[in-house]
N, C-alpha and C. Protein backbone atom coordinates (compact mmCIF):
# COMPACT_ATOMS: atom_id res chain seq x y z
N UNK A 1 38.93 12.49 52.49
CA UNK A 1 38.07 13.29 51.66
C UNK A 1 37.24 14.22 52.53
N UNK A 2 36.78 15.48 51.89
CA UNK A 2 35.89 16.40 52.62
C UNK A 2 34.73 16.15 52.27
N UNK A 3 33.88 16.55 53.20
CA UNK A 3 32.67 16.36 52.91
C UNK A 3 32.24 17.02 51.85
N UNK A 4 32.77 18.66 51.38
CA UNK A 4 32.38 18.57 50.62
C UNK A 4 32.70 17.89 48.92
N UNK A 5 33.72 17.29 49.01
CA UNK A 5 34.30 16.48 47.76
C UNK A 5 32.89 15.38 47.68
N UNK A 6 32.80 14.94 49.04
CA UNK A 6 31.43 13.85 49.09
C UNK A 6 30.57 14.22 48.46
N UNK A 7 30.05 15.44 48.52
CA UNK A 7 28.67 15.73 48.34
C UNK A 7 28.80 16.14 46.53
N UNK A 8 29.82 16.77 46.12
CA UNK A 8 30.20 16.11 44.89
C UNK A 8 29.92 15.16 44.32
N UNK A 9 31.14 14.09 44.35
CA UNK A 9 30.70 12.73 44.12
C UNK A 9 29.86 12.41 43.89
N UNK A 10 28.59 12.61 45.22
CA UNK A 10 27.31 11.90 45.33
C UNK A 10 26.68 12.50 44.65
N UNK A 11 26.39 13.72 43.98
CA UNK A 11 25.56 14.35 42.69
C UNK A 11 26.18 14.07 41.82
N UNK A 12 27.34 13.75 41.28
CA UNK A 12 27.78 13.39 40.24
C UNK A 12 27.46 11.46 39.93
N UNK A 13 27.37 10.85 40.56
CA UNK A 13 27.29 9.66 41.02
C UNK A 13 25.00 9.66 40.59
N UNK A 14 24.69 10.53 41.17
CA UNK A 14 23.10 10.90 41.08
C UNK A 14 22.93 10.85 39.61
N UNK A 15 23.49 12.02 39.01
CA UNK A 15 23.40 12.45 37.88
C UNK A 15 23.68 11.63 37.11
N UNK A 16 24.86 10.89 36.91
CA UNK A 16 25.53 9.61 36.03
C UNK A 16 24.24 8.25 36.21
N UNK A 17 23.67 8.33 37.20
CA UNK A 17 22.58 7.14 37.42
C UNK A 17 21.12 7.59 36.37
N UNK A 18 20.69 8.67 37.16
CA UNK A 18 19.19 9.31 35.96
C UNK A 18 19.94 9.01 34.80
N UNK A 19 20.89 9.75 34.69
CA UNK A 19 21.08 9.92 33.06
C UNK A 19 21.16 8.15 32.38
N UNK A 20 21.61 7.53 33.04
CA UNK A 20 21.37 6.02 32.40
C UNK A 20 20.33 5.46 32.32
N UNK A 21 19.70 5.87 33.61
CA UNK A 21 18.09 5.37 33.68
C UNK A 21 17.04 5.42 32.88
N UNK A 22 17.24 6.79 32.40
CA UNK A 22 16.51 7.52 31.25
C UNK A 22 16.84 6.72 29.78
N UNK A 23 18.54 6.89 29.85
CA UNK A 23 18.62 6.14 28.54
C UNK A 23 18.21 4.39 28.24
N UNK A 24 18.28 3.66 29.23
CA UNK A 24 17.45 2.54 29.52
C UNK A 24 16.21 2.85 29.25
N UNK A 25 15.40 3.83 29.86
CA UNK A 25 13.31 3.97 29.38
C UNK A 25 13.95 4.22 28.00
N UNK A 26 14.49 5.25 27.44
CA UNK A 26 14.43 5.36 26.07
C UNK A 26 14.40 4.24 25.10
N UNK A 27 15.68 3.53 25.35
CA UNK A 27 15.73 2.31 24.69
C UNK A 27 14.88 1.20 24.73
N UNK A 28 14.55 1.38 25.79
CA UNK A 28 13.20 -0.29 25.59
C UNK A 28 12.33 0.93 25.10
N UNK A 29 11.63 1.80 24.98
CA UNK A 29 10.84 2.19 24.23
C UNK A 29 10.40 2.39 23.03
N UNK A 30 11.71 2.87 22.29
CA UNK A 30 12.21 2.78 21.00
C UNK A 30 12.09 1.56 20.07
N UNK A 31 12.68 0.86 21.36
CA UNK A 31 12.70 -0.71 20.61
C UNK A 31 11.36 -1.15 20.78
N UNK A 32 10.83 -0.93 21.57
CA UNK A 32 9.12 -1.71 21.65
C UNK A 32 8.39 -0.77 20.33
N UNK A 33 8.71 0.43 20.36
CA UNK A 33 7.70 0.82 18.53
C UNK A 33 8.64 0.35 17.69
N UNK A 34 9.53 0.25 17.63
CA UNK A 34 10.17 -0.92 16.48
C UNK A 34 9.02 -2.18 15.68
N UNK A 35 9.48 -2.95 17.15
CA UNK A 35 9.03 -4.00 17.04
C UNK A 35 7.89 -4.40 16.81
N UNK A 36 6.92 -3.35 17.18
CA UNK A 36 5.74 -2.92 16.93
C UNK A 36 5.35 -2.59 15.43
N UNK A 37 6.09 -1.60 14.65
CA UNK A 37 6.03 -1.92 12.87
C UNK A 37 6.36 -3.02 12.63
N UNK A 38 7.55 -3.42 12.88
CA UNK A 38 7.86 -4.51 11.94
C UNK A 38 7.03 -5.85 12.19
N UNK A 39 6.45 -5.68 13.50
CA UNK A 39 5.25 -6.85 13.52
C UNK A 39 3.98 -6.12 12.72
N UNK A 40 3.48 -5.29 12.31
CA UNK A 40 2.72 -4.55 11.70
C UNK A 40 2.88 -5.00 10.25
N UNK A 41 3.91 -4.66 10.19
CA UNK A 41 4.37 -5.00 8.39
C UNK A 41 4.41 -6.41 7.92
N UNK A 42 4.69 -6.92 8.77
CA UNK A 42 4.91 -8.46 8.61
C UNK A 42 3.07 -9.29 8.54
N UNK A 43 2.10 -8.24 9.45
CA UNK A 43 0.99 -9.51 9.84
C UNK A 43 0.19 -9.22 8.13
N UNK A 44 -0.45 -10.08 7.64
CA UNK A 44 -1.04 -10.39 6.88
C UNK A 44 -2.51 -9.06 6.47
N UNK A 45 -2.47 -9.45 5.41
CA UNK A 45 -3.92 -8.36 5.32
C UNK A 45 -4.05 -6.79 6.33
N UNK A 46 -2.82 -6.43 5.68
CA UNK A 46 -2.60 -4.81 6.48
C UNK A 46 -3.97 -3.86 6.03
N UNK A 47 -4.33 -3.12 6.47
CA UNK A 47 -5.79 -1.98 6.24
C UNK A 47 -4.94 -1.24 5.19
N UNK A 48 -5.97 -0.53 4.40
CA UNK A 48 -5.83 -0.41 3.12
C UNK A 48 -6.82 -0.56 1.77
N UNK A 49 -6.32 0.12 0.74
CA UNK A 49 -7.64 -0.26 -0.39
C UNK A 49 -8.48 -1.57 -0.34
N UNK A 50 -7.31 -2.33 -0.46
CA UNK A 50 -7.78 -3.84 -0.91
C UNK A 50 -8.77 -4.30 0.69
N UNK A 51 -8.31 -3.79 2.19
CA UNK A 51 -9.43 -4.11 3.14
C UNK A 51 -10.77 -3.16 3.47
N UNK A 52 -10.33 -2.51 2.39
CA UNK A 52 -11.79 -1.50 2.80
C UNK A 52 -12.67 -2.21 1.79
N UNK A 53 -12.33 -2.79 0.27
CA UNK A 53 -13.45 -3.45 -0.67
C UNK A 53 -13.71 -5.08 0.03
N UNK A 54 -13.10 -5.39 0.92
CA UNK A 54 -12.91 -7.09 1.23
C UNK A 54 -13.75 -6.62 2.68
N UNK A 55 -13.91 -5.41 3.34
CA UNK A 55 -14.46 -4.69 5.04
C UNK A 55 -15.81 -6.18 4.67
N UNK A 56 -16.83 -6.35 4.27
CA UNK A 56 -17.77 -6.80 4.44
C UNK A 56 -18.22 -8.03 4.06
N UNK A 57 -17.01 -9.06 3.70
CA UNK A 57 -17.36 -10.44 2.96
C UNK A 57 -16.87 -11.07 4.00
N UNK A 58 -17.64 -12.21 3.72
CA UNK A 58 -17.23 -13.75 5.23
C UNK A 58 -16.04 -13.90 5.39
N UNK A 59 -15.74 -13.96 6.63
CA UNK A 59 -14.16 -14.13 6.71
C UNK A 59 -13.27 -15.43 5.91
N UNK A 60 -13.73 -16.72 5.49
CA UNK A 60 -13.71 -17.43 4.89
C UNK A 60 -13.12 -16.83 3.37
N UNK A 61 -14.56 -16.26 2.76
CA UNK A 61 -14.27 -15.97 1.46
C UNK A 61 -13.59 -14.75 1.25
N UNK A 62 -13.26 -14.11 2.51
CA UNK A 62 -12.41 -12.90 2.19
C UNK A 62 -10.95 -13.59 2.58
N UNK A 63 -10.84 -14.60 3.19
CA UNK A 63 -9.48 -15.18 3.37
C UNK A 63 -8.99 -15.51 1.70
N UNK A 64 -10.07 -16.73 1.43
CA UNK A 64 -9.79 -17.01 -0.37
C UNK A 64 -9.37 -16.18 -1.20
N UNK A 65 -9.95 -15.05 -1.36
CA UNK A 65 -9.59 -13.71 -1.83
C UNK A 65 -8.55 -13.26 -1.65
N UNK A 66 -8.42 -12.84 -0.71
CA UNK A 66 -6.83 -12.95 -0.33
C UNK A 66 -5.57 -13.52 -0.85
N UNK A 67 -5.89 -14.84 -0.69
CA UNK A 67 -4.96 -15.62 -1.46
C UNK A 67 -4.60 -15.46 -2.71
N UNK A 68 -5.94 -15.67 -3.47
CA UNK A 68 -5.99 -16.01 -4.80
C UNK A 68 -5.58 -14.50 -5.67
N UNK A 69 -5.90 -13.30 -4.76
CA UNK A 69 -4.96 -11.96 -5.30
C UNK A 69 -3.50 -12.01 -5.05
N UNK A 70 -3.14 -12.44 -3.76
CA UNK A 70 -1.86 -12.50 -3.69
C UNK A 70 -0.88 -13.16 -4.82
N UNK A 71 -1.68 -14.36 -4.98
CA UNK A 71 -1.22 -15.27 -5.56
C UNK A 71 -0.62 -14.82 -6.99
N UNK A 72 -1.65 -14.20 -7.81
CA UNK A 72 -2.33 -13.18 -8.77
C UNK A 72 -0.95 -11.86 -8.93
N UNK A 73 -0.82 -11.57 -7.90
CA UNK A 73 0.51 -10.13 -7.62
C UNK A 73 1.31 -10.72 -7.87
N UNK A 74 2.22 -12.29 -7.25
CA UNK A 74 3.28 -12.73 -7.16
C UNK A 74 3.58 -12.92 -8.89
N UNK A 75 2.61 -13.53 -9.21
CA UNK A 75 2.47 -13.89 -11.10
C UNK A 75 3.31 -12.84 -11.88
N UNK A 76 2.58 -11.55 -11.55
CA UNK A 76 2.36 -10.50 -11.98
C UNK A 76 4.19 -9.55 -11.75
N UNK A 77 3.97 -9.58 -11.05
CA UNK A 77 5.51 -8.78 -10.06
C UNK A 77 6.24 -8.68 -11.41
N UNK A 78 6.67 -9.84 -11.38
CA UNK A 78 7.93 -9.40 -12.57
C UNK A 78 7.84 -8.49 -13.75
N UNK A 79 6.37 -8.54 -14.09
CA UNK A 79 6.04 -7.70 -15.32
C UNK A 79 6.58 -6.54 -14.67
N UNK A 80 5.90 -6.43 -13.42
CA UNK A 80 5.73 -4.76 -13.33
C UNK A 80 7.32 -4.49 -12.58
N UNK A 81 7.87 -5.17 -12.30
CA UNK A 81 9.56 -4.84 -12.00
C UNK A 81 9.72 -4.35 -13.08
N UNK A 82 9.84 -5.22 -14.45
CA UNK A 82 10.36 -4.76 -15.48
C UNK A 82 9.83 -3.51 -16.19
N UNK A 83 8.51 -3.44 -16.17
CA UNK A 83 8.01 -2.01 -16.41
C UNK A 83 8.58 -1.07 -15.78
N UNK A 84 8.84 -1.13 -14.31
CA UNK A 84 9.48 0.19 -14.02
C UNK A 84 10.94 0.37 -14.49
N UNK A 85 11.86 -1.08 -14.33
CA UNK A 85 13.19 -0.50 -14.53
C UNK A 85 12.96 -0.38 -16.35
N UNK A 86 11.89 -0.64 -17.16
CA UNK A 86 12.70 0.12 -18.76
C UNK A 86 12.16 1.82 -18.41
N UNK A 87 11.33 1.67 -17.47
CA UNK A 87 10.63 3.27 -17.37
C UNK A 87 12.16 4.02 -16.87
N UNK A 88 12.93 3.76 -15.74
CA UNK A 88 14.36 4.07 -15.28
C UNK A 88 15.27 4.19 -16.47
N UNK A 89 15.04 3.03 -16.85
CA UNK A 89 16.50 3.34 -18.14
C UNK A 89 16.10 4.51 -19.09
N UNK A 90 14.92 4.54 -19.56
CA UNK A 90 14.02 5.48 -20.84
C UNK A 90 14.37 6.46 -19.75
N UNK A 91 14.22 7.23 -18.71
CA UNK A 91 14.14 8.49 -17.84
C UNK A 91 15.68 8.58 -18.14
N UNK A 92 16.35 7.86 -17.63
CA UNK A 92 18.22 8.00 -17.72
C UNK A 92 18.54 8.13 -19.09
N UNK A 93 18.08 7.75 -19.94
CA UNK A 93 18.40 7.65 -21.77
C UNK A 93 18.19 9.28 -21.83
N UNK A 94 17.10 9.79 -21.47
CA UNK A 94 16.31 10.82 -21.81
C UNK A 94 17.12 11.82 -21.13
N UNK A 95 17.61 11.59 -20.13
CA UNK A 95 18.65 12.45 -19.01
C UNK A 95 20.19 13.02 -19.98
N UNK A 96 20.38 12.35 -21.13
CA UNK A 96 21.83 12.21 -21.38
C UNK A 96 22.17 13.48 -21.88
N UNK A 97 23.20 14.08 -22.40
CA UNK A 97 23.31 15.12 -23.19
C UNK A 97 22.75 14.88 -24.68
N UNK A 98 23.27 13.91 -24.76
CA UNK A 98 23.10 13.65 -26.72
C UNK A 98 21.83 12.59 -26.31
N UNK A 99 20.22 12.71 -26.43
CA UNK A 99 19.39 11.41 -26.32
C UNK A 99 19.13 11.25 -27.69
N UNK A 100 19.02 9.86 -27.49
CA UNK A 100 18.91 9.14 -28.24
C UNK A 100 17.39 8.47 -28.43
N UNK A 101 16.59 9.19 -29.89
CA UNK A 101 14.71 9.17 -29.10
C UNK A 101 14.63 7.99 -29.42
N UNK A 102 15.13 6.99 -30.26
CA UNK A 102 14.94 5.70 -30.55
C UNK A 102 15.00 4.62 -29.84
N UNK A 103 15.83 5.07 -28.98
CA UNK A 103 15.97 3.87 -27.62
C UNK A 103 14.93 4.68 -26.37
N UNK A 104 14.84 5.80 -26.13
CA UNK A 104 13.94 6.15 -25.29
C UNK A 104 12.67 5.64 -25.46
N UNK A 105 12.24 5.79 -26.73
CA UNK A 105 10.52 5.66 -27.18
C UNK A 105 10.64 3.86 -27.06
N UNK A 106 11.40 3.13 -27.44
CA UNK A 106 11.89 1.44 -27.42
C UNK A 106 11.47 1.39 -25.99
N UNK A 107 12.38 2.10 -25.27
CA UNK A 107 11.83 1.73 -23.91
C UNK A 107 11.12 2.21 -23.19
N UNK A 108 10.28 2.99 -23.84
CA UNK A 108 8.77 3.21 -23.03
C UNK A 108 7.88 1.98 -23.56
N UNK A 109 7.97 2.05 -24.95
CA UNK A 109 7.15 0.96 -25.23
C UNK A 109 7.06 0.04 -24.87
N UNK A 110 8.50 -0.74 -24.34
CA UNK A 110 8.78 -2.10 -23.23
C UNK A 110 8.03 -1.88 -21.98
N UNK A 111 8.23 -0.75 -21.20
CA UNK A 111 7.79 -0.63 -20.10
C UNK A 111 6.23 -0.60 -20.55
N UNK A 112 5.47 0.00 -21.45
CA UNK A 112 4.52 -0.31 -21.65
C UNK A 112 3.41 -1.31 -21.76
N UNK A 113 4.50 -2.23 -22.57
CA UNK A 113 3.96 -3.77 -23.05
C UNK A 113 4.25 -4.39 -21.55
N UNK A 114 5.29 -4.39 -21.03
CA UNK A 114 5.18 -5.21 -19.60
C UNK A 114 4.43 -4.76 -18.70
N UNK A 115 4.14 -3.43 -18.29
CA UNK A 115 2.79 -3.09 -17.49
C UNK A 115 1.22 -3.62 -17.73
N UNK A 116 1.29 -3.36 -19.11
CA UNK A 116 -0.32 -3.51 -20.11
C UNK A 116 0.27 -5.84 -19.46
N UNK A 117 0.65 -6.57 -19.86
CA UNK A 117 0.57 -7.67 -19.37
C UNK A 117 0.64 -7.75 -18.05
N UNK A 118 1.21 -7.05 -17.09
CA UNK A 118 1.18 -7.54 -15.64
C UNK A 118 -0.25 -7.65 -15.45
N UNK A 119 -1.00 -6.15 -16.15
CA UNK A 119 -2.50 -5.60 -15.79
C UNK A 119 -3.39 -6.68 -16.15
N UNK A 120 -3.04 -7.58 -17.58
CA UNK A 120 -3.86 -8.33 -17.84
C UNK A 120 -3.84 -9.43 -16.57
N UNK A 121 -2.69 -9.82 -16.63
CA UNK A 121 -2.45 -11.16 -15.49
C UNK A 121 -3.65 -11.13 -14.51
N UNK A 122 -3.73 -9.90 -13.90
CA UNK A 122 -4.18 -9.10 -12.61
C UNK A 122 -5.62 -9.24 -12.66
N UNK A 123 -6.09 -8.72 -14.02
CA UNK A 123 -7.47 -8.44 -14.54
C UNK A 123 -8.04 -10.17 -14.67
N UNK A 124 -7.60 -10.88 -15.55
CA UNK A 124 -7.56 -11.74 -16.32
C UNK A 124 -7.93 -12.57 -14.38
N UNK A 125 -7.19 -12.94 -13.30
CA UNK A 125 -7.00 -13.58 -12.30
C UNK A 125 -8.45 -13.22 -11.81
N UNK A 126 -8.69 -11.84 -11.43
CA UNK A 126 -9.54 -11.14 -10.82
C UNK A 126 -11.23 -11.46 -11.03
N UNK A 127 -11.32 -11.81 -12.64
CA UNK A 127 -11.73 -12.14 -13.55
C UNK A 127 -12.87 -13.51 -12.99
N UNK A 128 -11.73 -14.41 -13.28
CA UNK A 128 -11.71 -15.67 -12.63
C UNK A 128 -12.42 -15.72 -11.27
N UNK A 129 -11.73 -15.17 -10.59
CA UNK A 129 -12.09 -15.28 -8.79
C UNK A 129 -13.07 -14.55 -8.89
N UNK A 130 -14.05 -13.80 -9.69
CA UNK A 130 -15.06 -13.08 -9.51
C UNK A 130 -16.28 -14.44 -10.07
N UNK A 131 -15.93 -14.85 -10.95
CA UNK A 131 -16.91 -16.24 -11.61
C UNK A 131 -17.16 -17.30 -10.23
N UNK A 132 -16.31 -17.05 -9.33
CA UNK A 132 -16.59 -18.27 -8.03
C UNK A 132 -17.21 -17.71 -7.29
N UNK A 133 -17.84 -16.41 -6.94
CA UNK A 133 -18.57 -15.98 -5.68
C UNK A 133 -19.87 -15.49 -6.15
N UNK A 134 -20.97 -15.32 -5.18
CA UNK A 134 -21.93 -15.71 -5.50
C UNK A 134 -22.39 -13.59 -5.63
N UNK A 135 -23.61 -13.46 -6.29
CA UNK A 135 -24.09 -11.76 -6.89
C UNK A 135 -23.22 -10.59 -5.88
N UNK A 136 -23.79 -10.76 -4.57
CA UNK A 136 -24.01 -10.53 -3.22
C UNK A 136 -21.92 -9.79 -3.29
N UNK A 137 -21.31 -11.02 -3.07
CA UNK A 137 -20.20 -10.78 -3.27
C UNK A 137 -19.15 -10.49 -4.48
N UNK A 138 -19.57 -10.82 -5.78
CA UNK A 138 -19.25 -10.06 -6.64
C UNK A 138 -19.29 -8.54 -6.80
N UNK A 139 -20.99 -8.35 -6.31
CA UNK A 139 -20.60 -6.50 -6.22
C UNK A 139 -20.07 -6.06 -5.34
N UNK A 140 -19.24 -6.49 -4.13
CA UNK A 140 -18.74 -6.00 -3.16
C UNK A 140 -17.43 -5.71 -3.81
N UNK A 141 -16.94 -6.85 -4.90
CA UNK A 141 -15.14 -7.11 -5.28
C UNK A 141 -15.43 -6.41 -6.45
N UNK A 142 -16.21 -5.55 -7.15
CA UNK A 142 -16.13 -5.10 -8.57
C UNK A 142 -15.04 -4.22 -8.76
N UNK A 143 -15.17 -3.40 -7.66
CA UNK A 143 -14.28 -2.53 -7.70
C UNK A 143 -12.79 -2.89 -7.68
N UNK A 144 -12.35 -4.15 -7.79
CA UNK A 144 -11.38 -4.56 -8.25
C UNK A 144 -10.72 -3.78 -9.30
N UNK A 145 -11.83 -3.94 -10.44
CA UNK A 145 -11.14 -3.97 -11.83
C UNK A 145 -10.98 -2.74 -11.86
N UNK A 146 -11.21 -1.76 -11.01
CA UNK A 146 -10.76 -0.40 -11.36
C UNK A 146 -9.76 0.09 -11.11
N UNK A 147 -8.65 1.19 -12.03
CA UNK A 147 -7.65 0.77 -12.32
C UNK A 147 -6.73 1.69 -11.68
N UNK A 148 -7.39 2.81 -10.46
CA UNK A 148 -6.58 2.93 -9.46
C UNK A 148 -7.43 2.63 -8.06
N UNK A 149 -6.09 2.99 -6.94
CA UNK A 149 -6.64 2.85 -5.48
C UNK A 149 -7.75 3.44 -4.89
N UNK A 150 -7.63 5.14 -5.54
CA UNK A 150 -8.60 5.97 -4.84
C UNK A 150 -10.07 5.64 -5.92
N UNK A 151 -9.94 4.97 -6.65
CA UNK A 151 -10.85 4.68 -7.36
C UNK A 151 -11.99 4.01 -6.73
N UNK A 152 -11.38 3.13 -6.35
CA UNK A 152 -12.08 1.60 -5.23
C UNK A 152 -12.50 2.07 -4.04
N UNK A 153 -11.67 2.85 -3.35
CA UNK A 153 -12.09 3.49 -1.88
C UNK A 153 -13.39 4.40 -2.32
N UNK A 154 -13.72 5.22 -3.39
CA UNK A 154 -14.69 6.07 -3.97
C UNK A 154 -15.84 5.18 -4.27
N UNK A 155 -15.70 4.05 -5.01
CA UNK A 155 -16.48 3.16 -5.19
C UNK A 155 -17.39 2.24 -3.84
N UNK A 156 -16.83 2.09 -2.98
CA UNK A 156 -17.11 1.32 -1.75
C UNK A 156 -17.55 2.32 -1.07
N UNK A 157 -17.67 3.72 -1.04
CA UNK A 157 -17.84 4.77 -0.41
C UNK A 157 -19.14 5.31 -1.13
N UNK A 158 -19.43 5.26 -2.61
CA UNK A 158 -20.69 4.79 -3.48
C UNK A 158 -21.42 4.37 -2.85
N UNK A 159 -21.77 3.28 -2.00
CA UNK A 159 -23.17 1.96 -2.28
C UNK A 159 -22.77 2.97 -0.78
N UNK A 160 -23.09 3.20 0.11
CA UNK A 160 -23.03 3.69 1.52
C UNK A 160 -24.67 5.11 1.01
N UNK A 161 -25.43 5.09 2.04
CA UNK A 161 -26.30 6.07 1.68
C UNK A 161 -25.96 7.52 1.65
N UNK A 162 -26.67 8.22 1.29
CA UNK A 162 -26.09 9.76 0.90
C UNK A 162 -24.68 9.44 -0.09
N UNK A 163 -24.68 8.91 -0.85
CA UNK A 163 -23.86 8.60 -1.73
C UNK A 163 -24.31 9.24 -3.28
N UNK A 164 -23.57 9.31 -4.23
CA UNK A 164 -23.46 10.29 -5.27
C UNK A 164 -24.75 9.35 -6.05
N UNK A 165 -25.04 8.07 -5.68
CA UNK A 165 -26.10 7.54 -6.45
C UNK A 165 -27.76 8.17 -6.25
N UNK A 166 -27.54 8.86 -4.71
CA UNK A 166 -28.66 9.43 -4.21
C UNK A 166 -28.46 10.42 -4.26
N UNK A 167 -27.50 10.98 -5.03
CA UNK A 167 -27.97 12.59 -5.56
C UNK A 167 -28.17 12.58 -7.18
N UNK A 168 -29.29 13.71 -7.34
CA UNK A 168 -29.29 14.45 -8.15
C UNK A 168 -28.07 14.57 -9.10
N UNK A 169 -28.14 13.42 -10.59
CA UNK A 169 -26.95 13.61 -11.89
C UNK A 169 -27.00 15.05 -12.02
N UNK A 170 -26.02 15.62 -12.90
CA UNK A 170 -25.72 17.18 -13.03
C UNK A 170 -27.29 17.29 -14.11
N UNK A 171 -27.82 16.53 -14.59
CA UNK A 171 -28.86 16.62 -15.71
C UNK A 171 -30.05 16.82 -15.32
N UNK A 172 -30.38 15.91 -14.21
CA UNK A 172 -31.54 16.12 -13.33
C UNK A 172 -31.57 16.80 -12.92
N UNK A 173 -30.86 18.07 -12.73
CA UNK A 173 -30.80 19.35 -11.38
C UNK A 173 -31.88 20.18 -12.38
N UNK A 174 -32.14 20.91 -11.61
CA UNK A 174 -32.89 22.04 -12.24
C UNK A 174 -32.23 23.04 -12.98
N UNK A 175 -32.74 23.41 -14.18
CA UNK A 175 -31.99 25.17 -14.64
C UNK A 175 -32.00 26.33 -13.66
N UNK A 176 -30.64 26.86 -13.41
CA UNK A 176 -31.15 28.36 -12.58
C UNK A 176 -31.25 29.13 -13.63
């Protein structure tokens, strides 16, 4: 061989090495933020609505809480499976050429009645677990019963000072 065939080789031989090397850092990297969500997703009490109204109760009674909502969702689930898939079928009914409003409106109303019960389950649980904690922590969880997410985050964002309670209602303002 010539040297220069060598010196070939040996950059080609260079090149074939980085380029693996690299793809080795890539891959353990990749895989370490992987593993990193799916341990994320998996740990318990992810941040979120439900930890921004629970941010300030004993870890104890915010563990209980915990539970006893979870517990509360699992109950619940099936209602609201079924609420969505008659909401799917009523959307697909409604999709057809020829609809048919009798089975559409049937199955809103299903999806209806099974949402309106999951909600009670939910309410009804919430309810309950609010009768076991003491003033202090009841008004921290009120915002439970309200009946969306950004609702609760607005609410907990309420009792904080310079909050809409310390302003001026639209009634109290002055006339310009």
């Amino acid at each position: 061989m010539t040297r220069r065939t060598l010196k070939i080789a040996l950059a080609v031989s260079v090149a074939l090495n980085l380029f693996a090397v690299a793809g080795g850092v890539a891959y353990g990297v990749s895989r370490d933020r992987i593993e990193r969500r799916i341990e994320d997703q998996r740990r318990p009490g992810r941040e979120g609505p439900l930890a921004d109204v629970l941010g300030d109760l004993d870890p104890a009674v915010r563990q209980r809480v915990r539970a006893t909502l979870r517990q509360s969702a699992l109950v619940a689930r099936p209602d609201f499976e079924a609420a969505r898939a008659a909401r799917r079928e009523a959307i697909e009914a409604a999709g057809q050429p020829t609809m048919d409003v009798g089975q559409v409106e049937a199955l809103l109303s299903q999806s209806r009645a099974a949402e309106l019960r999951g909600r009670s389950r939910l309410e009804t649980d919430a309810i309950a677990l609010l009768g076991t904690l003491n003033p202090q922590e009841r008004k921290a969880l009120t915002p439970l019963l309200q009946r969306k997410a950004n609702a609760r985050r607005a609410a907990r964002h309420d009792d904080r000072p310079g909050s809409s309670e310390n302003r001026p209602s639209p009634d109290d303002r002055p006339a310009r």
